[in-house]
PDB file of N, CA and C in Angstrom:
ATOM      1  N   UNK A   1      92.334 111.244 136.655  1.00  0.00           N
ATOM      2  CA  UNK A   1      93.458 110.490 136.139  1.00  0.00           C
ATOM      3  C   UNK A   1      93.430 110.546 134.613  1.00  0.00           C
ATOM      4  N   UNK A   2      94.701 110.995 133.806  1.00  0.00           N
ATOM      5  CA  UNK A   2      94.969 111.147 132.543  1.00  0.00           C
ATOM      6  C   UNK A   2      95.195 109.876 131.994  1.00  0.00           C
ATOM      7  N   UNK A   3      94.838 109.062 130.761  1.00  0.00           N
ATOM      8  CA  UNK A   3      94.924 107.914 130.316  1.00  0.00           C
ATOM      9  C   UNK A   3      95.776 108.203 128.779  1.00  0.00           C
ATOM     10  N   UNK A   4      96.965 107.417 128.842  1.00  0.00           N
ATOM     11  CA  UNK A   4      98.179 107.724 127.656  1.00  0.00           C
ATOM     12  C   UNK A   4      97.119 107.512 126.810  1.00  0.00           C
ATOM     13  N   UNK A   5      97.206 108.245 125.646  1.00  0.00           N
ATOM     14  CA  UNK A   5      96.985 108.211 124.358  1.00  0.00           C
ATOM     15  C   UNK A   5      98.274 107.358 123.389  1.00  0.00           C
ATOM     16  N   UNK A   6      98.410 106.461 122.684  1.00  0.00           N
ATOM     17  CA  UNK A   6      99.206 105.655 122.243  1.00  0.00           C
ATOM     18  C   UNK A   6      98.989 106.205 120.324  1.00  0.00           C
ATOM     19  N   UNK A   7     100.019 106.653 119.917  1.00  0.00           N
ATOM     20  CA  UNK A   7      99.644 106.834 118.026  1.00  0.00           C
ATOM     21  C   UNK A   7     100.559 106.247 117.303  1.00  0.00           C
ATOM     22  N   UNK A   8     100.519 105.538 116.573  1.00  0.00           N
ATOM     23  CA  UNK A   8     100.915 105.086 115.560  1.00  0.00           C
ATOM     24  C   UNK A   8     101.652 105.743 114.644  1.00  0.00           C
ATOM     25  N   UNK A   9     103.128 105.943 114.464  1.00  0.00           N
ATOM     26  CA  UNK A   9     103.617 106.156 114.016  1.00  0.00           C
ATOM     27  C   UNK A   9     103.237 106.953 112.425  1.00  0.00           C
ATOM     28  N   UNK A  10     103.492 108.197 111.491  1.00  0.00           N
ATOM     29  CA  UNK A  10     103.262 108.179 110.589  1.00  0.00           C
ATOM     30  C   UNK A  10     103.677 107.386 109.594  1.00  0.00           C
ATOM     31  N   UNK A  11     103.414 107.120 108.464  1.00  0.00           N
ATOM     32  CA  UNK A  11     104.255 106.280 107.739  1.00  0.00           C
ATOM     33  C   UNK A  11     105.222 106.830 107.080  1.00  0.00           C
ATOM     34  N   UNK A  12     105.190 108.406 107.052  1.00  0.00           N
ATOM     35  CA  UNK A  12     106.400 109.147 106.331  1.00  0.00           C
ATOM     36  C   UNK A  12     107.915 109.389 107.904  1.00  0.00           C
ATOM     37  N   UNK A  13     106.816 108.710 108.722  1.00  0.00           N
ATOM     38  CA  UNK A  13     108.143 109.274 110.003  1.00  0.00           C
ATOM     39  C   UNK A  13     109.271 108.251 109.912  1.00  0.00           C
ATOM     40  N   UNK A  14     109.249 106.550 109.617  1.00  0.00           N
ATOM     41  CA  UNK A  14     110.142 105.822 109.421  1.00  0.00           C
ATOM     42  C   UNK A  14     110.579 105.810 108.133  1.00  0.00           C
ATOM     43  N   UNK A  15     109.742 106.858 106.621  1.00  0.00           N
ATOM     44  CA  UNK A  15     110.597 106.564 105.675  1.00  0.00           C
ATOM     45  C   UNK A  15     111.643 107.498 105.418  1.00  0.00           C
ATOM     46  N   UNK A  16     113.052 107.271 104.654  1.00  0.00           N
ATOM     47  CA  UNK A  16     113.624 107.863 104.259  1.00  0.00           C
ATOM     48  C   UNK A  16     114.068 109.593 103.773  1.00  0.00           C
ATOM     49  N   UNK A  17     112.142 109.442 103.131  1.00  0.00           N
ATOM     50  CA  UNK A  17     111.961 110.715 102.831  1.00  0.00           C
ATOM     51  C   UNK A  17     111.361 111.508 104.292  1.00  0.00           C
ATOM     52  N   UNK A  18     111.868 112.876 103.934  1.00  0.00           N
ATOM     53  CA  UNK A  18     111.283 113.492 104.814  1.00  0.00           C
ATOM     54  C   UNK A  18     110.015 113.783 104.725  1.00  0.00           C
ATOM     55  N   UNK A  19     109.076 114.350 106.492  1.00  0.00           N
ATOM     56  CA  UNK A  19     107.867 114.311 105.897  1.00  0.00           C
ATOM     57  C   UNK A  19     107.222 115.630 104.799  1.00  0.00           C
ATOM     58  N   UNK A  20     106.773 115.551 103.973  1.00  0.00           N
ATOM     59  CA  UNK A  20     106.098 115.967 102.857  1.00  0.00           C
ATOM     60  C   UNK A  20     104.812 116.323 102.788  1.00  0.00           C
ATOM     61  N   UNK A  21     104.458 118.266 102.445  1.00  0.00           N
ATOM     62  CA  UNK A  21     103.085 118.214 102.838  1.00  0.00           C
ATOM     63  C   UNK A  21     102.630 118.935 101.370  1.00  0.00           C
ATOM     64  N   UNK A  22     101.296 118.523 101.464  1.00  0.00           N
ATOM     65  CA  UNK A  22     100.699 118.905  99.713  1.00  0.00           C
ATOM     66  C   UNK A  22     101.143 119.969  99.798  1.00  0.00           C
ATOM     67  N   UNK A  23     101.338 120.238  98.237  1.00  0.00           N
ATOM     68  CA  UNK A  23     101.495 121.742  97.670  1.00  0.00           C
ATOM     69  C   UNK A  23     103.027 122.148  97.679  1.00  0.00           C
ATOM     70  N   UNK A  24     103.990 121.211  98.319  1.00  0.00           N
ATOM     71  CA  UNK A  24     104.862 121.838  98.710  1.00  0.00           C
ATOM     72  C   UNK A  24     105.962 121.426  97.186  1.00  0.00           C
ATOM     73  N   UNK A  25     106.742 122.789  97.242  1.00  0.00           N
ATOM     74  CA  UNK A  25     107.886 122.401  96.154  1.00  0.00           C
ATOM     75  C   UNK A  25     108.975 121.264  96.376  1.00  0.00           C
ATOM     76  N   UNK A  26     109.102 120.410  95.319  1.00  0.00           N
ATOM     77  CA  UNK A  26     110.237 119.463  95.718  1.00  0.00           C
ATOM     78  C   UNK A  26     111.281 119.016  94.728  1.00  0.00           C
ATOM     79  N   UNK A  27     112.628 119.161  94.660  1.00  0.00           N
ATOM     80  CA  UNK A  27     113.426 118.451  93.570  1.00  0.00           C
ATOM     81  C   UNK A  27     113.318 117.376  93.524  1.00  0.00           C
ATOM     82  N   UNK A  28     113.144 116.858  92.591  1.00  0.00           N
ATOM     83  CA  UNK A  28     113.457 115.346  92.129  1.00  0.00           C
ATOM     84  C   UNK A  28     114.770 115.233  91.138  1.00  0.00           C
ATOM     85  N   UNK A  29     115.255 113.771  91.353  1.00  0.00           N
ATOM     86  CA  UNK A  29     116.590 113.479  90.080  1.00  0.00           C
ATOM     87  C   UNK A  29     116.031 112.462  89.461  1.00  0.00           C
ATOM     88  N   UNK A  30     117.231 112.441  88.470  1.00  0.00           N
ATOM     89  CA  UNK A  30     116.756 110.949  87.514  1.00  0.00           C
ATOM     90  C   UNK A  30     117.988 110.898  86.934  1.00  0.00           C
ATOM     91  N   UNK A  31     118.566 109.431  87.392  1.00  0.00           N
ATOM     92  CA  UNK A  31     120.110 109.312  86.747  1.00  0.00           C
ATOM     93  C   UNK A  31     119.697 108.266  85.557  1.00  0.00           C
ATOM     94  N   UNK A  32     120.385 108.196  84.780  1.00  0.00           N
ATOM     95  CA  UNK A  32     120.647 107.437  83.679  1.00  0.00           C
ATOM     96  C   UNK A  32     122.208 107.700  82.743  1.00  0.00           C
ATOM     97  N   UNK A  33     122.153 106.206  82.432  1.00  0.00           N
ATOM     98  CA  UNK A  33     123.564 106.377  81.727  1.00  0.00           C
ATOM     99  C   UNK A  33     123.540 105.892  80.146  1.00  0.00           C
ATOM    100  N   UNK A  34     124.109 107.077  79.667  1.00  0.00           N
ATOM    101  CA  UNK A  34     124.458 107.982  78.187  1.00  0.00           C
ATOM    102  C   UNK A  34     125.532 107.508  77.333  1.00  0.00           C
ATOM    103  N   UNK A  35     126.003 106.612  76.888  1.00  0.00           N
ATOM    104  CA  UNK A  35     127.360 106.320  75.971  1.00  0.00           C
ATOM    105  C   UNK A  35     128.095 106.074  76.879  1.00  0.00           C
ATOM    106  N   UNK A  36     128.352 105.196  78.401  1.00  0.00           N
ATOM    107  CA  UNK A  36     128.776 104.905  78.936  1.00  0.00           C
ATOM    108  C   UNK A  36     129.273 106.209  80.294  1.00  0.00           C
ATOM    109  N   UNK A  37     128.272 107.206  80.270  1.00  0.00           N
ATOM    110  CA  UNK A  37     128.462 108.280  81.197  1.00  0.00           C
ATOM    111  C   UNK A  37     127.362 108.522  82.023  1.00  0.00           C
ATOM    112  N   UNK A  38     126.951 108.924  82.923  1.00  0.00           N
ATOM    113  CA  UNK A  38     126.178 109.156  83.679  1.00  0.00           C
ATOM    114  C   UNK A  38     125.265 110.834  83.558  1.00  0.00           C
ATOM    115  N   UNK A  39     124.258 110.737  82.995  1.00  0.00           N
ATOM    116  CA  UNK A  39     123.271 112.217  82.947  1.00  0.00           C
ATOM    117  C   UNK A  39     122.622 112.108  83.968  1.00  0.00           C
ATOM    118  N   UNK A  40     121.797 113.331  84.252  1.00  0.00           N
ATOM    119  CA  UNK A  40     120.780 113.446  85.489  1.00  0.00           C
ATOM    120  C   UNK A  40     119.981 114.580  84.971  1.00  0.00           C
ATOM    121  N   UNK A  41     118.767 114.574  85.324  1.00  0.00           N
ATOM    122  CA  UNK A  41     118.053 115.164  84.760  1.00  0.00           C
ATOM    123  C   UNK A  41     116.819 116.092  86.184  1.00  0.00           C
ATOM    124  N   UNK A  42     116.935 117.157  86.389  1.00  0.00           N
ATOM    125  CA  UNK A  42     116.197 117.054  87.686  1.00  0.00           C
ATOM    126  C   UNK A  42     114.956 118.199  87.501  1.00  0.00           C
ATOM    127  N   UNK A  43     113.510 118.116  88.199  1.00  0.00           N
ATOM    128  CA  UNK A  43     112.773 118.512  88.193  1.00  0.00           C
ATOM    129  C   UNK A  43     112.207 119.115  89.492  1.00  0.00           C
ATOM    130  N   UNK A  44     111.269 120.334  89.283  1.00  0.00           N
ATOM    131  CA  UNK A  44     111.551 121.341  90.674  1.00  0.00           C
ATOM    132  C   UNK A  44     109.831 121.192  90.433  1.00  0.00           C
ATOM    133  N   UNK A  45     108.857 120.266  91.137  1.00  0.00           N
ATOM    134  CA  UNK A  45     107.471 119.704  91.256  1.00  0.00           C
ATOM    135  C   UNK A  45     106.851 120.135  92.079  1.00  0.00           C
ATOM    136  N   UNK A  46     105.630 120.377  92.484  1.00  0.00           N
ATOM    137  CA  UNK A  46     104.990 120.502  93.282  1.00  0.00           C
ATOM    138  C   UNK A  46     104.362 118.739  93.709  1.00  0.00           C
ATOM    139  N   UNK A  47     104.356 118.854  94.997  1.00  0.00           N
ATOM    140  CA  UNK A  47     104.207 117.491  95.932  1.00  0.00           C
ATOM    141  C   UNK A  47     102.427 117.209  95.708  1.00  0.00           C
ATOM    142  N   UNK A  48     101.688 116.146  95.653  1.00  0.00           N
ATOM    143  CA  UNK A  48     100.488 115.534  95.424  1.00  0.00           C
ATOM    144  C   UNK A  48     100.840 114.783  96.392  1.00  0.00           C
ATOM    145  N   UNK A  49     101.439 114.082  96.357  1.00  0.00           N
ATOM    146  CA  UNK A  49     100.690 112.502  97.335  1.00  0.00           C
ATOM    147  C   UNK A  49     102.282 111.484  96.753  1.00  0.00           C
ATOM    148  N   UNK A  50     102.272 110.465  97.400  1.00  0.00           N
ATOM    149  CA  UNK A  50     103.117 109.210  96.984  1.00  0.00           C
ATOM    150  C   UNK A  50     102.736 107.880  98.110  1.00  0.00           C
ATOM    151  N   UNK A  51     103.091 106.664  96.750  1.00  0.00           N
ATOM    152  CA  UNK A  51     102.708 105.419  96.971  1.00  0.00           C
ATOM    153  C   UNK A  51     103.827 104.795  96.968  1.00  0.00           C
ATOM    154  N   UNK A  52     104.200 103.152  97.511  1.00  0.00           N
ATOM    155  CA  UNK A  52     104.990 102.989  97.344  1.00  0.00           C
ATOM    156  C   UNK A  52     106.422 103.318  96.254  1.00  0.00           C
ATOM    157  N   UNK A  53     104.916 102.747  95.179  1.00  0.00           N
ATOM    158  CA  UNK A  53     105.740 103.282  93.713  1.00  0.00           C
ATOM    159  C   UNK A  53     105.712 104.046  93.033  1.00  0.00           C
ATOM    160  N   UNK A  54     105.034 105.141  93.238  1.00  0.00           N
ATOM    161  CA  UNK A  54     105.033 106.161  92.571  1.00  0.00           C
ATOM    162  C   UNK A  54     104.780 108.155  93.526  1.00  0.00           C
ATOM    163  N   UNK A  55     105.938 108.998  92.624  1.00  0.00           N
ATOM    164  CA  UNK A  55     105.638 110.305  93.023  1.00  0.00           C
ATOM    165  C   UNK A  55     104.295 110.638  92.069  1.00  0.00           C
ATOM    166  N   UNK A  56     103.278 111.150  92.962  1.00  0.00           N
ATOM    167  CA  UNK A  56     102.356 112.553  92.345  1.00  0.00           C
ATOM    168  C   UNK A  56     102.460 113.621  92.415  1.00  0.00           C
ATOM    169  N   UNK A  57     102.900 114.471  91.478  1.00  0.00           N
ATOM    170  CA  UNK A  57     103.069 115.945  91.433  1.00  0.00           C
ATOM    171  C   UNK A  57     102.699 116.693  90.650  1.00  0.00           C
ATOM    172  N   UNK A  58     102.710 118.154  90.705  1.00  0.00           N
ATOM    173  CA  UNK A  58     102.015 119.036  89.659  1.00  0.00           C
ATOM    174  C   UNK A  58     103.252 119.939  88.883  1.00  0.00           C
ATOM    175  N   UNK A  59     103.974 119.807  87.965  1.00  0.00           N
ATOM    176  CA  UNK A  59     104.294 120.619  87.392  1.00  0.00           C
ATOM    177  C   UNK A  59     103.864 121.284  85.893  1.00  0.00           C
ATOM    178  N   UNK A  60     104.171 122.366  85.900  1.00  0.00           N
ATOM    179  CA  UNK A  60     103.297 123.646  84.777  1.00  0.00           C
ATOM    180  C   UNK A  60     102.056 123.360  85.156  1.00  0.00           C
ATOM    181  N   UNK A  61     101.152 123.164  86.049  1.00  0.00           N
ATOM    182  CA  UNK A  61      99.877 122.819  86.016  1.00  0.00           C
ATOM    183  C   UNK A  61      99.191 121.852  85.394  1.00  0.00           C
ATOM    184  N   UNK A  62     100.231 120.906  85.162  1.00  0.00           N
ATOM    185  CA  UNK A  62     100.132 119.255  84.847  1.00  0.00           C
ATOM    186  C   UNK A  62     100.306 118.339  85.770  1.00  0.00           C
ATOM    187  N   UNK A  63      99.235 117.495  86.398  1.00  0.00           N
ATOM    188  CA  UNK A  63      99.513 116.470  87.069  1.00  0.00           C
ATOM    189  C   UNK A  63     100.172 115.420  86.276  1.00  0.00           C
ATOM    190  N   UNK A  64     100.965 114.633  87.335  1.00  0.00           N
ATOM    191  CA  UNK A  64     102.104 114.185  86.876  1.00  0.00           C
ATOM    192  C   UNK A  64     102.075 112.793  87.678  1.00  0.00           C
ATOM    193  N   UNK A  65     102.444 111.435  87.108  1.00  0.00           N
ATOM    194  CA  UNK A  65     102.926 110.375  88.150  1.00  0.00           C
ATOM    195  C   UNK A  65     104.112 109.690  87.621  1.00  0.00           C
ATOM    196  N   UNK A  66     105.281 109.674  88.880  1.00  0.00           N
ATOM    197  CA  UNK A  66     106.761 109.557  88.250  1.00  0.00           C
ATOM    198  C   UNK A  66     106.901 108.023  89.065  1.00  0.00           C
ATOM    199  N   UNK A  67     108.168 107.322  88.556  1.00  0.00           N
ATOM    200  CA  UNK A  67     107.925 106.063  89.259  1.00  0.00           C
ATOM    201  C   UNK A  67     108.915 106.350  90.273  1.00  0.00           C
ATOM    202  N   UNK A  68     109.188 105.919  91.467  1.00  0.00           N
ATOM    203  CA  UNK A  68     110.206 106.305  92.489  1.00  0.00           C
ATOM    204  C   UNK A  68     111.230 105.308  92.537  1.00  0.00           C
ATOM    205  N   UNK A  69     111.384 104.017  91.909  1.00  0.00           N
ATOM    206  CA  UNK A  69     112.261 103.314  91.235  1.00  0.00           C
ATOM    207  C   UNK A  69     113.555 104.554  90.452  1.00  0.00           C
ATOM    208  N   UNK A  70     112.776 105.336  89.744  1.00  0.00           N
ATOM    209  CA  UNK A  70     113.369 106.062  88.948  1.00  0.00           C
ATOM    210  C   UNK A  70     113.814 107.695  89.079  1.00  0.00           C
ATOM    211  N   UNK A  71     112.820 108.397  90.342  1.00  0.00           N
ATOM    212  CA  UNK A  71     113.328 109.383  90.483  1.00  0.00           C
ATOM    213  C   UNK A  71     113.393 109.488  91.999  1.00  0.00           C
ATOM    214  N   UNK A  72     114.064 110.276  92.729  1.00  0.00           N
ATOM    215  CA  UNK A  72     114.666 110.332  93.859  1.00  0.00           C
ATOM    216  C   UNK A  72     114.655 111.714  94.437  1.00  0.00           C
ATOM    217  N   UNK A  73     113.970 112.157  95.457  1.00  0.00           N
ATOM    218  CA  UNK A  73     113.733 113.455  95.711  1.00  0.00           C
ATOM    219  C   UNK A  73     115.401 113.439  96.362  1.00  0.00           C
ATOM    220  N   UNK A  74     115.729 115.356  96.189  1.00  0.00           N
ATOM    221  CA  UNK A  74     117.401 115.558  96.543  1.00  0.00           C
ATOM    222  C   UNK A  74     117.026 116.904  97.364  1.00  0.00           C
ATOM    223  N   UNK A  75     117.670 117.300  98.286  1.00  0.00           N
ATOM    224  CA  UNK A  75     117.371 119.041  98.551  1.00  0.00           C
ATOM    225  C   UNK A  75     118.578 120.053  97.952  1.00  0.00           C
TER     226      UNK A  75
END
């Protein structure tokens, strides 16, 4: 007799973002508003890790920690 195995959900499976694996390339945005206009500014990162509040990523071979308040992965 086979006995269910029961798992716990990932925590990237109920969030928003899709799931995300190291190393992998990812856009990020960043809106802000300019003399009453809206800029965006976007960055093409390599994926580290993320916390509630913050992206870790590597770009130019700089680790990097962005706040996610502020930037917003896009595809």
């Amino acid at each position: 007799m086979k006995t269910a195995v029961k798992h716990e959900p990932h925590a990237d499976d109920s969030s928003p973002v899709p799931y995300l694996r190291i190393g992998q390339l990812i856009s990020l945005v960043h809106w802000d508003r300019v003399a009453g206009d809206w800029k965006y500014t976007t960055l093409l990162v390599e994926y580290a890790g993320r916390d509630d509040q913050h992206w870790n990523v590597v770009t130019h071979g700089q680790n990097m920690t962005l706040d996610r308040d502020e930037w917003s992965i896009f595809n």
